[in-house]
Protein backbone atom coordinates (compact mmCIF):
# COMPACT_ATOMS: atom_id res chain seq x y z
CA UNK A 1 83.95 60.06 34.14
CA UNK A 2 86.03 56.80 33.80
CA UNK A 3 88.73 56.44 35.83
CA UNK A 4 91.82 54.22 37.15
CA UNK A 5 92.46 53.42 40.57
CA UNK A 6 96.66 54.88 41.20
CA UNK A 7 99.22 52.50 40.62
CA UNK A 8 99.95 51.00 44.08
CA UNK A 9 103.64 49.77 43.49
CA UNK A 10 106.42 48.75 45.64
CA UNK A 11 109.08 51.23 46.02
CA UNK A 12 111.18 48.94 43.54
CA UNK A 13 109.16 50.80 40.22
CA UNK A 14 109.39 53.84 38.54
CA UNK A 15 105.86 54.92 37.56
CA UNK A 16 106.20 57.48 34.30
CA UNK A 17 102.64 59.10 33.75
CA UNK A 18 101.28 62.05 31.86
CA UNK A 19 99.50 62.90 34.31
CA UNK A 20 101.25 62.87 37.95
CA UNK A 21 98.12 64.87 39.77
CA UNK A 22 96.81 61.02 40.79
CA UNK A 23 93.81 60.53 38.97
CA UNK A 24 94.17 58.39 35.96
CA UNK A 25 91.30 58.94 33.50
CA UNK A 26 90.03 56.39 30.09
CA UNK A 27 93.16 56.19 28.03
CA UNK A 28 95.60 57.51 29.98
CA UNK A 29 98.83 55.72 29.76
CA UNK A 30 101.03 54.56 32.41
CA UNK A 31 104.88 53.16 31.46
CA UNK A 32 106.62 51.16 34.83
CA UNK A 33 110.34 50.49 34.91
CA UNK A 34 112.53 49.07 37.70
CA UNK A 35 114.78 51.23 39.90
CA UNK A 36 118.19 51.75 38.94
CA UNK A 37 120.14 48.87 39.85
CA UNK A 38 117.40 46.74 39.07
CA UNK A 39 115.44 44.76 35.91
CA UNK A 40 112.57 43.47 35.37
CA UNK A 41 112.32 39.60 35.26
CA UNK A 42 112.34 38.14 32.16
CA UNK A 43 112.64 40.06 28.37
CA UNK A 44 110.84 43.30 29.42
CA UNK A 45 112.32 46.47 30.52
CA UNK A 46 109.23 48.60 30.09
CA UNK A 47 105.28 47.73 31.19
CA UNK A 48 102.87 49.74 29.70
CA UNK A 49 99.21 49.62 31.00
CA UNK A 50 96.33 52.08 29.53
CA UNK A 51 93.20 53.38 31.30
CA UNK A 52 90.11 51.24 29.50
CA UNK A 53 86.48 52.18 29.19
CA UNK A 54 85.76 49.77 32.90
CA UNK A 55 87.97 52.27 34.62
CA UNK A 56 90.72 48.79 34.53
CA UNK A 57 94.76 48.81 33.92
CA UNK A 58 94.87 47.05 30.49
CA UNK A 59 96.71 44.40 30.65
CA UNK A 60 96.17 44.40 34.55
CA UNK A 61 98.72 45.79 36.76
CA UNK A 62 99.19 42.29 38.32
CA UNK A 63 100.58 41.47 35.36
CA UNK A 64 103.94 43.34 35.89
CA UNK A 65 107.36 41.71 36.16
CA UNK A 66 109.28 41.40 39.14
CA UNK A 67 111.96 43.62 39.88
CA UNK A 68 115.26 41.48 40.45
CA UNK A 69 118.97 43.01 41.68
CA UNK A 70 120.93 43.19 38.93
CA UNK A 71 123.81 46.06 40.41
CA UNK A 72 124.60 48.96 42.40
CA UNK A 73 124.82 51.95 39.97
């Protein structure tokens, strides 16, 4: 069985999974957002990473936009 390591994020992301047991298998799709109160850096306000068949984050988790302050809400 091919599987992902868990998302290790700083407490600044919101991980959104279909499966929230832990164990990310081939093709399972992860989507990060920022906090409330924060954004990500740049144009995106949604990463999206899939499982792949080398049990890898595709594109790679270190991939993923900072988090910057952008409020309080």
């Amino acid at each position: 069985m091919v599987a992902c390591p868990e998302p290790l994020l700083s407490s600044y992301y919101v991980i959104h999974a279909e499966n929230s047991a832990g164990v990310y298998r081939y093709q399972d799709t992860i989507v990060v957002e920022c906090r409330a109160g924060y954004s990500m850096d740049g144009d995106v306000r949604l990463f999206t990473a899939e499982c792949d068949e080398e049990g890898s984050w595709n594109p790679p988790l270190s991939g993923l936009p900072s988090c910057v302050f952008v409020s309080m809400s």
